[in-house]
C-alpha atoms as a PDB file:
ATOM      1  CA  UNK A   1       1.730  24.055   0.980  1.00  0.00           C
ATOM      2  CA  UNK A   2       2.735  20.456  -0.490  1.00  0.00           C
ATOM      3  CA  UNK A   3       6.062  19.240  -0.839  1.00  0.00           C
ATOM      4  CA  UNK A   4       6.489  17.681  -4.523  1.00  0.00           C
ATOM      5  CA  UNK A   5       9.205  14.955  -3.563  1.00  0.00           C
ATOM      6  CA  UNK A   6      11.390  14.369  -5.991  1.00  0.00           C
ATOM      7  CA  UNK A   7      10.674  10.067  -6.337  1.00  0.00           C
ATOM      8  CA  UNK A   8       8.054   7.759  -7.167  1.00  0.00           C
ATOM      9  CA  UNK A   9       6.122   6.082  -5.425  1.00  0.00           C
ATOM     10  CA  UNK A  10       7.430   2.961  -6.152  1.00  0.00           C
ATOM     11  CA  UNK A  11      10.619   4.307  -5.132  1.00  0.00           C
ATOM     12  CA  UNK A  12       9.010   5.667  -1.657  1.00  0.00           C
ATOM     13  CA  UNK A  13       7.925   2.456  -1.375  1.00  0.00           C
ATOM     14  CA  UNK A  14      11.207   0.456  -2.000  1.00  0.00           C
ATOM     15  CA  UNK A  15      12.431   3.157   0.434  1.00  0.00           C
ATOM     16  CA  UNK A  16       9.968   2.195   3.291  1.00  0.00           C
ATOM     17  CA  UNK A  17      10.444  -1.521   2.733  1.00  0.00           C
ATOM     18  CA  UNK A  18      14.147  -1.731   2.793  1.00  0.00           C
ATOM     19  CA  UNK A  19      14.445   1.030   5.886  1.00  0.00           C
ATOM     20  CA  UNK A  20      11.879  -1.424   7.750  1.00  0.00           C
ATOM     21  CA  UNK A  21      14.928  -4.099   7.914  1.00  0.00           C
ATOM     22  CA  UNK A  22      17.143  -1.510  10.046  1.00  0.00           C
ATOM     23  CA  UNK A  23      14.290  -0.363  12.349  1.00  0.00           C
ATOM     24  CA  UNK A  24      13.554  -1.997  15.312  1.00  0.00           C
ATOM     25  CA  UNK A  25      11.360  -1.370  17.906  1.00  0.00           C
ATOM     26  CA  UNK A  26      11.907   1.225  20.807  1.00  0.00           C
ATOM     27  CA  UNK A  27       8.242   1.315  23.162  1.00  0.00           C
ATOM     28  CA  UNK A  28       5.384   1.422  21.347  1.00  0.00           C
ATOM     29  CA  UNK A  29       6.244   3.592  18.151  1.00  0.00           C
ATOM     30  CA  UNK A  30       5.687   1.780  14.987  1.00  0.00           C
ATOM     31  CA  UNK A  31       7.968   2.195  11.892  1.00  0.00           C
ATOM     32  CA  UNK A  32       5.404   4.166   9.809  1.00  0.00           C
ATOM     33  CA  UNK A  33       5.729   6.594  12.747  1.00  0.00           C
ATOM     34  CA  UNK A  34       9.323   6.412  13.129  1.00  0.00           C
ATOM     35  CA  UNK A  35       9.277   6.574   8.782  1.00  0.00           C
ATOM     36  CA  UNK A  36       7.070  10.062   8.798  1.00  0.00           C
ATOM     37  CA  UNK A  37       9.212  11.555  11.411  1.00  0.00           C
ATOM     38  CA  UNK A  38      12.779  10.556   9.381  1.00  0.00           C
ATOM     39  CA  UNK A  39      11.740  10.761   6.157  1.00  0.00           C
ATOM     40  CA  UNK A  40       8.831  12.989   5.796  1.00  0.00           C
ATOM     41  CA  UNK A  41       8.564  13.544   1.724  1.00  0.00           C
ATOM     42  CA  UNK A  42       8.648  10.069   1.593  1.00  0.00           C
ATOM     43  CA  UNK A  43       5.975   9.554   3.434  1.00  0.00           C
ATOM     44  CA  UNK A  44       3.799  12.096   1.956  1.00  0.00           C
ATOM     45  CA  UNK A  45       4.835  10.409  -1.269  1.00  0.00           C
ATOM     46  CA  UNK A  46       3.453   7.307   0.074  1.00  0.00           C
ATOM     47  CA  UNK A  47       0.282   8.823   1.756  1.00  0.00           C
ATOM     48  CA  UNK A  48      -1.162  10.472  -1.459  1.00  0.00           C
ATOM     49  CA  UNK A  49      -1.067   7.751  -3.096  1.00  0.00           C
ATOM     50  CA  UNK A  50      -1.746   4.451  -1.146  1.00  0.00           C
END
């Protein structure tokens, strides 16, 4: 089963970018990690099409 999100990908992308500015780091997780877990149809978005 896919999820069809319901942005682009240059919106996902705009998405990950500007959400990168409010993460910081906690141990070794990196923000795509962190990104997948919060926002996961965003990050499918992303995946399927980087």
């Amino acid at each position: 089963m896919t999820t069809k999100a319901k942005i682009s990908v240059k919106e996902a992308e705009a998405h990950y970018l500007s959400s990168k500015e409010n993460y910081t780091i906690e141990g070794a997780e990196s923000h795509l990690a962190y990104y997948r877990d919060k926002y996961p149809e965003h990050y499918t978005v992303l995946s399927q099409n980087v």
